[in-house]
C-alpha atoms as a PDB file:
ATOM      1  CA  UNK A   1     158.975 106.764 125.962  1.00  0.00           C
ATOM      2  CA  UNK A   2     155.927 107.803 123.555  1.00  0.00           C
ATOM      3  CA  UNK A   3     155.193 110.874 121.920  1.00  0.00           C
ATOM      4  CA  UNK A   4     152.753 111.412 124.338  1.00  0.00           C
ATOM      5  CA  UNK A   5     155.175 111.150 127.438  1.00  0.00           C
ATOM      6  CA  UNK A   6     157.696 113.321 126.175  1.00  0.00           C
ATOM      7  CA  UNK A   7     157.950 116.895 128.022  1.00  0.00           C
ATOM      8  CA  UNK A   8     156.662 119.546 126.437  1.00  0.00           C
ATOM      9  CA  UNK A   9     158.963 121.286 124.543  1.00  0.00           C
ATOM     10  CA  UNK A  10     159.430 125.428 124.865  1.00  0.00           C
ATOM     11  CA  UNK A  11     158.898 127.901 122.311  1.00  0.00           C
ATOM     12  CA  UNK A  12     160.882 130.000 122.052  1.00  0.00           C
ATOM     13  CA  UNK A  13     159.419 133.557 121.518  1.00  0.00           C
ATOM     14  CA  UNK A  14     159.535 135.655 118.759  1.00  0.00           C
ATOM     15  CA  UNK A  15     162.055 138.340 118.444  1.00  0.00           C
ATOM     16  CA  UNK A  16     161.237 142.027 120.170  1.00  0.00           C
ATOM     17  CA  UNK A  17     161.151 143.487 116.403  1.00  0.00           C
ATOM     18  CA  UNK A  18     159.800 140.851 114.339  1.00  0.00           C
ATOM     19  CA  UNK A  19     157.167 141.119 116.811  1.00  0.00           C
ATOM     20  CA  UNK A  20     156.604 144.682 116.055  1.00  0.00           C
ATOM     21  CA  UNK A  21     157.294 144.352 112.479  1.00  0.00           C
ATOM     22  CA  UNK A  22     153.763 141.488 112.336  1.00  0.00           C
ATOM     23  CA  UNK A  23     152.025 144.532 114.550  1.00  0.00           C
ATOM     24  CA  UNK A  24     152.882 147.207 112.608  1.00  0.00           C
ATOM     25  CA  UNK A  25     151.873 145.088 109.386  1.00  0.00           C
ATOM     26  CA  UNK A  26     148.222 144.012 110.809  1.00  0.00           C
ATOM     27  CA  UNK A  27     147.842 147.820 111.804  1.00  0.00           C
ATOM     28  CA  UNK A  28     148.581 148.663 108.241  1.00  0.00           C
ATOM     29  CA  UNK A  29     145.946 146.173 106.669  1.00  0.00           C
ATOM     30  CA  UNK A  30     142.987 147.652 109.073  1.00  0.00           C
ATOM     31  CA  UNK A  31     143.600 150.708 107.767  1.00  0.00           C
ATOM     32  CA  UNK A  32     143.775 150.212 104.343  1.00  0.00           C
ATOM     33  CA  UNK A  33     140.274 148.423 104.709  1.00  0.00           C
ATOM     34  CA  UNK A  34     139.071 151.425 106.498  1.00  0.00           C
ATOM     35  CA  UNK A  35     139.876 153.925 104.384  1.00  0.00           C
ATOM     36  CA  UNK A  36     138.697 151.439 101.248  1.00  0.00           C
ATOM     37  CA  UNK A  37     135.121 151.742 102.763  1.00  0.00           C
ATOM     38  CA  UNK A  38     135.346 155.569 103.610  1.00  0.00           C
ATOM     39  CA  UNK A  39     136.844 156.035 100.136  1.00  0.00           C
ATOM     40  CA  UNK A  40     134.588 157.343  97.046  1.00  0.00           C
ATOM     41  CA  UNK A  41     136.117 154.608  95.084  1.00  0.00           C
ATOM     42  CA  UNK A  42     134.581 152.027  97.836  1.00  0.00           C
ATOM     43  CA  UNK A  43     131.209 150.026  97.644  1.00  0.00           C
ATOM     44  CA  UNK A  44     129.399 151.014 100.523  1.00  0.00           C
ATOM     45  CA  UNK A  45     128.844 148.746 103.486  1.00  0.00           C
ATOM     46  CA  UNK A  46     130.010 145.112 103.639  1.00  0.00           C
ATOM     47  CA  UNK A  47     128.019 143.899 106.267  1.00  0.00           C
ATOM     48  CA  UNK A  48     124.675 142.698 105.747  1.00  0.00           C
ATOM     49  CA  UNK A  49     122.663 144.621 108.179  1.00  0.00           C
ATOM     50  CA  UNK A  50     125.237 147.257 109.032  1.00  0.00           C
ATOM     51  CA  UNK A  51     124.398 150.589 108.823  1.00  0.00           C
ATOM     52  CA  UNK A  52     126.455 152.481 105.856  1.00  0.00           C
ATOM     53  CA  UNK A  53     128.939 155.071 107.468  1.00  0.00           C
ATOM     54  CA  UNK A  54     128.970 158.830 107.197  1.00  0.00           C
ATOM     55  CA  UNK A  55     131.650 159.855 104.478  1.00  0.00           C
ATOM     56  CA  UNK A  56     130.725 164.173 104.871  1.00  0.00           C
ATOM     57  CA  UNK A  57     127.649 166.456 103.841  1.00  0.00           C
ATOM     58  CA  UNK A  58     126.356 166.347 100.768  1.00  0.00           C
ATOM     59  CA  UNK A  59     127.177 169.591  98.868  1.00  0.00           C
ATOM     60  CA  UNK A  60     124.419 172.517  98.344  1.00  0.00           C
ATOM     61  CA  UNK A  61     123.222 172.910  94.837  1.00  0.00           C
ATOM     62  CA  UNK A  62     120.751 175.379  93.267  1.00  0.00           C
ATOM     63  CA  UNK A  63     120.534 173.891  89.398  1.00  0.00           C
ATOM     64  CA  UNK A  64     117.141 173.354  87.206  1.00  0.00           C
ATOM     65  CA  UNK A  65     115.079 170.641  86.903  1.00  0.00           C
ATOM     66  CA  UNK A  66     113.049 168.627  83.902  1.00  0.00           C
ATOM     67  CA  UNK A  67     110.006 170.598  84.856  1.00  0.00           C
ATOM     68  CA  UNK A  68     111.727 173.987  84.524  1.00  0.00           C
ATOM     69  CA  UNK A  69     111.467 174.721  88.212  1.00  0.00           C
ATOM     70  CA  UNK A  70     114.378 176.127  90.295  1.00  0.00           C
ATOM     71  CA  UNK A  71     115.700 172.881  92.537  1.00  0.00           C
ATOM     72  CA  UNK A  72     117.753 173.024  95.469  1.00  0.00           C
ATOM     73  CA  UNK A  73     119.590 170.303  97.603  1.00  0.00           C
ATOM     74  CA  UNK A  74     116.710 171.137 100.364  1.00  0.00           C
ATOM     75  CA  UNK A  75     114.205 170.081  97.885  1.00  0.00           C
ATOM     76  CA  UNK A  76     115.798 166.361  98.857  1.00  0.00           C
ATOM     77  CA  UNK A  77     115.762 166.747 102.725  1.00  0.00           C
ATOM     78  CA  UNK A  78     113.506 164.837 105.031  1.00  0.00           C
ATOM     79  CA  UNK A  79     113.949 161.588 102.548  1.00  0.00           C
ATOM     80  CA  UNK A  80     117.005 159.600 101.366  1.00  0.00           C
ATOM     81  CA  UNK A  81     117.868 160.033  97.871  1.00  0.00           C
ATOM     82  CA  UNK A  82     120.218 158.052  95.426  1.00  0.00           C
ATOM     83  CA  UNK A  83     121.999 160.006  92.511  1.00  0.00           C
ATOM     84  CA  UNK A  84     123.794 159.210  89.524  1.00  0.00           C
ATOM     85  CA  UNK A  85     125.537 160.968  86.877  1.00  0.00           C
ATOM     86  CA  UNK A  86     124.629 160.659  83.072  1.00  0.00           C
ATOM     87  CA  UNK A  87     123.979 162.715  79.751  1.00  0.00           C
ATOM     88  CA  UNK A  88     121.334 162.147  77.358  1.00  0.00           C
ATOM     89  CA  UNK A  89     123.613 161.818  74.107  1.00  0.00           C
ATOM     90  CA  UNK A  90     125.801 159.889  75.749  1.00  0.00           C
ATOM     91  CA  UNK A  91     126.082 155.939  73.515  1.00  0.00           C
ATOM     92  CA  UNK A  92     128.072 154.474  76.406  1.00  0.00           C
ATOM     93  CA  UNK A  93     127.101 153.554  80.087  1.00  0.00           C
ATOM     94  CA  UNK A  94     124.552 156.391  80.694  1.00  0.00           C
ATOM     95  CA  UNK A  95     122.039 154.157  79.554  1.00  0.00           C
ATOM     96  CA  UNK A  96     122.891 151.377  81.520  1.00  0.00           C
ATOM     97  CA  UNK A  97     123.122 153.446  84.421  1.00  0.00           C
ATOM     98  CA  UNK A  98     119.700 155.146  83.625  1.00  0.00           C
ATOM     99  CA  UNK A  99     118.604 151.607  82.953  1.00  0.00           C
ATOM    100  CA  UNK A 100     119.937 150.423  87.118  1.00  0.00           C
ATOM    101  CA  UNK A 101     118.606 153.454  88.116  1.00  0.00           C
ATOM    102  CA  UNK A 102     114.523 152.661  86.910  1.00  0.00           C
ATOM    103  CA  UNK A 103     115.925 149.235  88.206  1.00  0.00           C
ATOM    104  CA  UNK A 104     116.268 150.343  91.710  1.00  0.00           C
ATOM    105  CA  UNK A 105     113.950 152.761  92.191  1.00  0.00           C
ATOM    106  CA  UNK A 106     110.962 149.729  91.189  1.00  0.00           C
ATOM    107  CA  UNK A 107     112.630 147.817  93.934  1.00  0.00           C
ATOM    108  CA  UNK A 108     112.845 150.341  96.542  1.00  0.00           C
ATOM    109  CA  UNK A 109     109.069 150.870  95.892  1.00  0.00           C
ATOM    110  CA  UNK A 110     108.429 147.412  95.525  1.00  0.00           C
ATOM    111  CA  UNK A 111     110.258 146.610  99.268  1.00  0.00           C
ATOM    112  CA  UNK A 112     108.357 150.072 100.216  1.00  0.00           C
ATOM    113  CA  UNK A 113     111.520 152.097 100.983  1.00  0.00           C
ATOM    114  CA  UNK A 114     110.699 155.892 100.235  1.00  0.00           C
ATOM    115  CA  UNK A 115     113.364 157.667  98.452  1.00  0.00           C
ATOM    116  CA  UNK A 116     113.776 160.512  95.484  1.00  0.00           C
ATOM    117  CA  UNK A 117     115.873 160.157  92.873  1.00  0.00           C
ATOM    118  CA  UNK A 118     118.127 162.443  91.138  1.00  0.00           C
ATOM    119  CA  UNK A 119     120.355 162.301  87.836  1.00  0.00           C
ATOM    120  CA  UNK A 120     122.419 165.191  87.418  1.00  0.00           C
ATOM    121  CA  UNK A 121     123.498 166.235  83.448  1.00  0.00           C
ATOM    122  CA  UNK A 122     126.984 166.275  83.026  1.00  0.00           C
ATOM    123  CA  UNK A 123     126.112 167.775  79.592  1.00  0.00           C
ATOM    124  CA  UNK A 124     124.223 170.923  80.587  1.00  0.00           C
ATOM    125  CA  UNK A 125     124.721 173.064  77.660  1.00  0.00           C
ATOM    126  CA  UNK A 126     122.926 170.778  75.642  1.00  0.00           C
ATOM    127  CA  UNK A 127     120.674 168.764  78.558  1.00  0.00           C
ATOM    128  CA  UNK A 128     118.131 171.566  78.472  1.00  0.00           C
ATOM    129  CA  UNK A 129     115.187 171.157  80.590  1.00  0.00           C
ATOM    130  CA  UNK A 130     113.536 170.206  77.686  1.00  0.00           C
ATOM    131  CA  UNK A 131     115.796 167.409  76.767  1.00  0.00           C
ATOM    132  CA  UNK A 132     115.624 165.763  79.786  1.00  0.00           C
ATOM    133  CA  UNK A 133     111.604 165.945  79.971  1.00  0.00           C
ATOM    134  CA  UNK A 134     112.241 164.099  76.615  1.00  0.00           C
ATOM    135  CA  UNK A 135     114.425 161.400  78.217  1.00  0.00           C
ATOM    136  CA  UNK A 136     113.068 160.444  81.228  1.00  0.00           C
ATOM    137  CA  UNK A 137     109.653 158.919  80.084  1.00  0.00           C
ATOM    138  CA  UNK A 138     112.150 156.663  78.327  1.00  0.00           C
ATOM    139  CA  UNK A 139     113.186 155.109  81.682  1.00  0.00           C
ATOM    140  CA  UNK A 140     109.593 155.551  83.489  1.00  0.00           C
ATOM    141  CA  UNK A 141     110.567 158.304  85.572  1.00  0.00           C
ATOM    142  CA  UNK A 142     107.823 159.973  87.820  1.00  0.00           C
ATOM    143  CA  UNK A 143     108.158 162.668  90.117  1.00  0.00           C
ATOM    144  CA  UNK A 144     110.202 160.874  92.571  1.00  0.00           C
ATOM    145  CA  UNK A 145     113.295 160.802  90.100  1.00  0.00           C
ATOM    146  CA  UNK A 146     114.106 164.393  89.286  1.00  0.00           C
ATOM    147  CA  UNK A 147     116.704 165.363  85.940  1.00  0.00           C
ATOM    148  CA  UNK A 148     118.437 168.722  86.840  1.00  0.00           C
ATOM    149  CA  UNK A 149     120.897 170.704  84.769  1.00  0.00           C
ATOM    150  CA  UNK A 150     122.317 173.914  85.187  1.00  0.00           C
ATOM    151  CA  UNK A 151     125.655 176.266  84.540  1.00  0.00           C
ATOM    152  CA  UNK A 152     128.165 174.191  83.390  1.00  0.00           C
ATOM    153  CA  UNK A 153     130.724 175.302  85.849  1.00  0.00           C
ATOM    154  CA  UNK A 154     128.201 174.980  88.907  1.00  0.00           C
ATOM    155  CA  UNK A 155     127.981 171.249  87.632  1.00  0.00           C
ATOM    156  CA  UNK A 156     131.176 170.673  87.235  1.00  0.00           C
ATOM    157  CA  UNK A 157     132.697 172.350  90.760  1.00  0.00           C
ATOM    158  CA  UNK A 158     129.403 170.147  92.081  1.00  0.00           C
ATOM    159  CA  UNK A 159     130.445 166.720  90.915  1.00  0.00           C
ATOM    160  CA  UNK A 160     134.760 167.161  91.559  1.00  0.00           C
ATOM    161  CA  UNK A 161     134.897 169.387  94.638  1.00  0.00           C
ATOM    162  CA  UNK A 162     131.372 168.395  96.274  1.00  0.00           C
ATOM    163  CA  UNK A 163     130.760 165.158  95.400  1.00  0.00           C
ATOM    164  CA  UNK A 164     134.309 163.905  94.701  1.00  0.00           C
ATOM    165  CA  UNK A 165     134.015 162.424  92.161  1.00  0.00           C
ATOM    166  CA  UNK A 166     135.483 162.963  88.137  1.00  0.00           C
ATOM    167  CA  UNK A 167     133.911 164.408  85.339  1.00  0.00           C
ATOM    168  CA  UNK A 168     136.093 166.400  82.091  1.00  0.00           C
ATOM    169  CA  UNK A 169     135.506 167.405  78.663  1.00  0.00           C
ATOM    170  CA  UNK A 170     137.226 165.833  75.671  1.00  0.00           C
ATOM    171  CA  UNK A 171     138.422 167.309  72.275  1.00  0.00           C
ATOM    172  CA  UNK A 172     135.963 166.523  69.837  1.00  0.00           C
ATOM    173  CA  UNK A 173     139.129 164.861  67.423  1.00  0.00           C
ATOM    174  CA  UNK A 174     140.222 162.492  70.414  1.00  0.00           C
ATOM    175  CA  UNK A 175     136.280 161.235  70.962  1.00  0.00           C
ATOM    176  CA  UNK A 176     136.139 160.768  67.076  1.00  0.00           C
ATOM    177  CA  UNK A 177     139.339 159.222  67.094  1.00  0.00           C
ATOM    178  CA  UNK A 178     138.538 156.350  69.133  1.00  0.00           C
ATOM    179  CA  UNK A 179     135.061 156.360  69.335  1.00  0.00           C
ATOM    180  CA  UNK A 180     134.870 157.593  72.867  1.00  0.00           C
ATOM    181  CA  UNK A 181     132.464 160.176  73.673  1.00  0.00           C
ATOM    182  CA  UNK A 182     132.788 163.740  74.523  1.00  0.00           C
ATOM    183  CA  UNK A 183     132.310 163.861  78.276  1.00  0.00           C
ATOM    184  CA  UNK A 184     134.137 161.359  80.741  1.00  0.00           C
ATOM    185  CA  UNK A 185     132.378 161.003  84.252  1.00  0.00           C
ATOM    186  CA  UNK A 186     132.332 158.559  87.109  1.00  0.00           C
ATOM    187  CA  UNK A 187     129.327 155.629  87.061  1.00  0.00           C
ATOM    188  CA  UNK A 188     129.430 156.627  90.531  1.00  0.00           C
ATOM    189  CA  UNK A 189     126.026 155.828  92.283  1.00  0.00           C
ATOM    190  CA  UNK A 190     125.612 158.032  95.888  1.00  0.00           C
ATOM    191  CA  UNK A 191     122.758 157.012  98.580  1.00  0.00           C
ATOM    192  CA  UNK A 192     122.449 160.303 100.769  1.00  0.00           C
ATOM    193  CA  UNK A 193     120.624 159.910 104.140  1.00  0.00           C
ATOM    194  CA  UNK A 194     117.095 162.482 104.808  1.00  0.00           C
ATOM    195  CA  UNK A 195     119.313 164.890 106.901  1.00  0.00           C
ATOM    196  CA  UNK A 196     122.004 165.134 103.840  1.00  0.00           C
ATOM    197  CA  UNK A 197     125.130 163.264 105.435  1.00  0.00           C
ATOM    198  CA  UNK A 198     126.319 160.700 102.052  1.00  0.00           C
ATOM    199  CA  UNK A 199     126.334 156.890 102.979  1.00  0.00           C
ATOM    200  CA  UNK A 200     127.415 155.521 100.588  1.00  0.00           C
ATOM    201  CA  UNK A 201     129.037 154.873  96.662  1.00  0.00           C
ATOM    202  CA  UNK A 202     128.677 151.944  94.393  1.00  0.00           C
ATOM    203  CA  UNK A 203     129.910 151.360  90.979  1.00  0.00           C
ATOM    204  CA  UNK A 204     126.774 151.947  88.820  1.00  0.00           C
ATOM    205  CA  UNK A 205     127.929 149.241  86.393  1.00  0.00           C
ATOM    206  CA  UNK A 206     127.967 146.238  88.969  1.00  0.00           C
ATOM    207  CA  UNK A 207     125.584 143.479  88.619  1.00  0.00           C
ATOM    208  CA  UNK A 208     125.184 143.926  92.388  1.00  0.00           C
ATOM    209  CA  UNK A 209     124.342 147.636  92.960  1.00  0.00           C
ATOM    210  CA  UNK A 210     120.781 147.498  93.367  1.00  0.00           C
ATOM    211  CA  UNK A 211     121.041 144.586  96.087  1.00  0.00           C
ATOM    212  CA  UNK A 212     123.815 146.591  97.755  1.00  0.00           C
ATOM    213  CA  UNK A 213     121.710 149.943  97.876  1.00  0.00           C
ATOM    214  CA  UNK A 214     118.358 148.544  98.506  1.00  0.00           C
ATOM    215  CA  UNK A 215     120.021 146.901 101.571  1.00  0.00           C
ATOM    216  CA  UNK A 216     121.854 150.122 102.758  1.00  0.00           C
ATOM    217  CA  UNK A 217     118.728 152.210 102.102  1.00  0.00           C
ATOM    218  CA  UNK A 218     116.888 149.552 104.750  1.00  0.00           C
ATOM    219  CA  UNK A 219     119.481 150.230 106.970  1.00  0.00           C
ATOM    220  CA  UNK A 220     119.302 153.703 106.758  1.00  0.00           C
ATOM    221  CA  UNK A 221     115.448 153.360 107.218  1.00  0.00           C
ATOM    222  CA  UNK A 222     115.425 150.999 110.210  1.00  0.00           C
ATOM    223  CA  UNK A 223     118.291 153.788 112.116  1.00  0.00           C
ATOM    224  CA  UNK A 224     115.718 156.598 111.469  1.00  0.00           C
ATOM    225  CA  UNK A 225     113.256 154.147 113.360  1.00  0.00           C
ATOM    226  CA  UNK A 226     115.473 154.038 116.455  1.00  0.00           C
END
């Protein structure tokens, strides 16, 4: 007899609990993936085309801006808006992330996807208004990219119980000792929808950033089309 004449032989089935043991397992993975997304330490949406999930409200603010004008988080609403955190002494990543900032907001402009623009000081005692009217021409910043600053405190209760996200002084001696700077914050990037819900957060320091945001802020404009 052949192979191919030969009865079919029966499986036999897994047992009851390994079976729930693979469940429970593949249950366990979703999740994690989930909550990844959802997570402030996530990248946003994965699926090209997908519209970028609602992770909570973004928090009220009333701080300063560059111009010396009172600026609130309703100053934002009615447009999406991408923020970042950065100080202007800073010799590390603020640059950079100044730097993907101008990056993005030329593309956005370029694809013709409105949005503002907002860098928050984590530096406020010295980020004076005037400071940061001295910065931004550095990184062609019109009106569409505001600089605020404020109390310290307000900032600071802003950024780790509003936005999530870290942000901490250092002893002068431990920044001189190795270099570091004073201030350590998140390169956090946030894209917040024109009725204030955030979509999103990307690692400002990724090579892909801009492509990621520029795609989720299409997304966001095409649902507001619907």
């Amino acid at each position: 007899m052949s192979a191919a004449d030969e009865p079919l032989r029966a499986v036999a089935p897994a047992p009851r609990g390994a079976r729930w043991i693979w469940a429970g397992l593949a249950a366990l993975m979703v999740i994690i993936v989930v909550a990844t997304l959802l997570s402030p330490h996530g990248r946003g949406t994965s699926a090209i085309g997908a519209v970028p999930p609602i992770l909570g409200a973004a928090p009220s603010f009333s701080l300063v801006e560059r111009s010396g004008r009172p600026f609130t988080r309703a100053d934002l609403d009615g447009q999406p808006w991408v923020a970042d955190f950065i100080f202007t002494r800073c010799t590390g990543m603020c640059p950079a992330l100044s730097t993907r900032m101008a990056e993005i907001r030329h593309r956005a402009g370029e694809a013709g996807l409105p949005a503002r623009f907002v860098s928050f000081s984590v530096d406020p005692t010295h980020d004076t208004p005037a400071v940061l009217q001295a910065y931004a021409p550095r990184f062609g910043a019109g009106d569409d990219w505001v600089f605020l600053t404020g109390e310290r405190d307000a900032l600071y209760a802003l950024i780790g119980d509003g936005f999530h996200l870290s942000v901490a002084d250092r002893a002068p001696e431990a920044a001189a000792a190795d270099g570091g700077e004073l201030i350590t914050h998140s390169d956090r990037f946030i894209l917040v929808d024109a009725a204030g819900q955030v979509r999103g957060y990307y690692h400002g320091t990724d090579a892909e950033t801009p492509a990621m945001l520029l795609r989720d802020l299409a997304a966001l404009q095409a649902e507001s089309r619907r």
